[in-house]
Protein backbone atom coordinates (compact mmCIF):
# COMPACT_ATOMS: atom_id res chain seq x y z
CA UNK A 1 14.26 5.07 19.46
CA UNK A 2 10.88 5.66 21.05
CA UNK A 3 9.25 3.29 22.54
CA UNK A 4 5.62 3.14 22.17
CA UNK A 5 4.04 0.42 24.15
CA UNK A 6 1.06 1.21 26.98
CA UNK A 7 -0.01 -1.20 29.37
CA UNK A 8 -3.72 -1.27 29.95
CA UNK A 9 -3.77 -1.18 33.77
CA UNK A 10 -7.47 -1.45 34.76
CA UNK A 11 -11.38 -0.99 32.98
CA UNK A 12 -12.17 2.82 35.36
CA UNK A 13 -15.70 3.05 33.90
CA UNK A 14 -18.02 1.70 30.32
CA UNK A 15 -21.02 2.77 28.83
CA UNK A 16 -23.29 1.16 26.09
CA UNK A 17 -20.70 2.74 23.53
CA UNK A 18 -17.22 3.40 25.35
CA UNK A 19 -15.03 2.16 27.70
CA UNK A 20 -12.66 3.99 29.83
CA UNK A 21 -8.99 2.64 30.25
CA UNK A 22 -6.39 3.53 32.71
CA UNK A 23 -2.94 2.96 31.01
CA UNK A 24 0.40 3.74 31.66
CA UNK A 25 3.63 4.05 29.10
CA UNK A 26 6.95 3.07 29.10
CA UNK A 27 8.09 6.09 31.49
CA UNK A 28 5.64 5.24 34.20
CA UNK A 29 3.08 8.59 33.08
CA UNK A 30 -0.61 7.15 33.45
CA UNK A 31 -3.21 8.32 32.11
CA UNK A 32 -7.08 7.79 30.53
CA UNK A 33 -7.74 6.51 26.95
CA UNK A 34 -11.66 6.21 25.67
CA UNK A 35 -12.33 3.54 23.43
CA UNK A 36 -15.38 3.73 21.65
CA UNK A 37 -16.86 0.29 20.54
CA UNK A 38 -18.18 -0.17 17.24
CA UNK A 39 -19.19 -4.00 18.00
CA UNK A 40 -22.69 -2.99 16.89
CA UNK A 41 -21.71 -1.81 13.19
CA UNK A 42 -22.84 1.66 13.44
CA UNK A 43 -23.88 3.51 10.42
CA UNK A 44 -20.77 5.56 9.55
CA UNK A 45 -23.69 8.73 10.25
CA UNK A 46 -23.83 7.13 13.96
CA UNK A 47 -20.21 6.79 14.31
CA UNK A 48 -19.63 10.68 13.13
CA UNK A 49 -22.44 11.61 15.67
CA UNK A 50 -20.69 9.48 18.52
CA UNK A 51 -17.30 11.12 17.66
CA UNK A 52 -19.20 14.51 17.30
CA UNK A 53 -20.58 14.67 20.58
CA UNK A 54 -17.54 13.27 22.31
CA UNK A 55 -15.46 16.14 20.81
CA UNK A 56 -18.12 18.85 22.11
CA UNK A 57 -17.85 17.13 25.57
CA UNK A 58 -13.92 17.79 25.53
CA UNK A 59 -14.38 21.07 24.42
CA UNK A 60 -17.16 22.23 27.17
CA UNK A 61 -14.83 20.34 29.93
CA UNK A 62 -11.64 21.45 29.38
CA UNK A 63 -10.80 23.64 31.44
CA UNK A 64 -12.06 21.93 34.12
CA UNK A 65 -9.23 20.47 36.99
CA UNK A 66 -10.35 16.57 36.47
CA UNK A 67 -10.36 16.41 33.01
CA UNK A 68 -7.32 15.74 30.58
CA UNK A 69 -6.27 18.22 28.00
């Protein structure tokens, strides 16, 4: 059985919209998670924009050496 538990390990960065979380699973692998808020009940039109240009971002970066695949 897998074990899926992560253990928030610090806040790296947040914006008006996200936060950045460094995490680490069970094995010891770290990594970064972006949680977008949605404490300010976006329009589900916002929230597709938000997601939109976050996926773009990812798409332009990745193949750059500091940013996760």
């Amino acid at each position: 059985m897998i074990d899926n538990t992560y253990e928030v390990k610090s806040i790296m960065g947040q914006g008006g919209s996200s936060r950045v979380l460094r995490c680490s699973d069970p094995q010891g692998n770290q990594f970064a998670v972006k949680v977008i808020k949605n404490d300010k009940n976006f329009s589900d039109e916002k929230v597709e924009n938000i997601l939109f240009k976050e996926y773009y971002v990812s798409e332009v970066l990745c193949g750059h050496p500091n940013i996760l695949r």
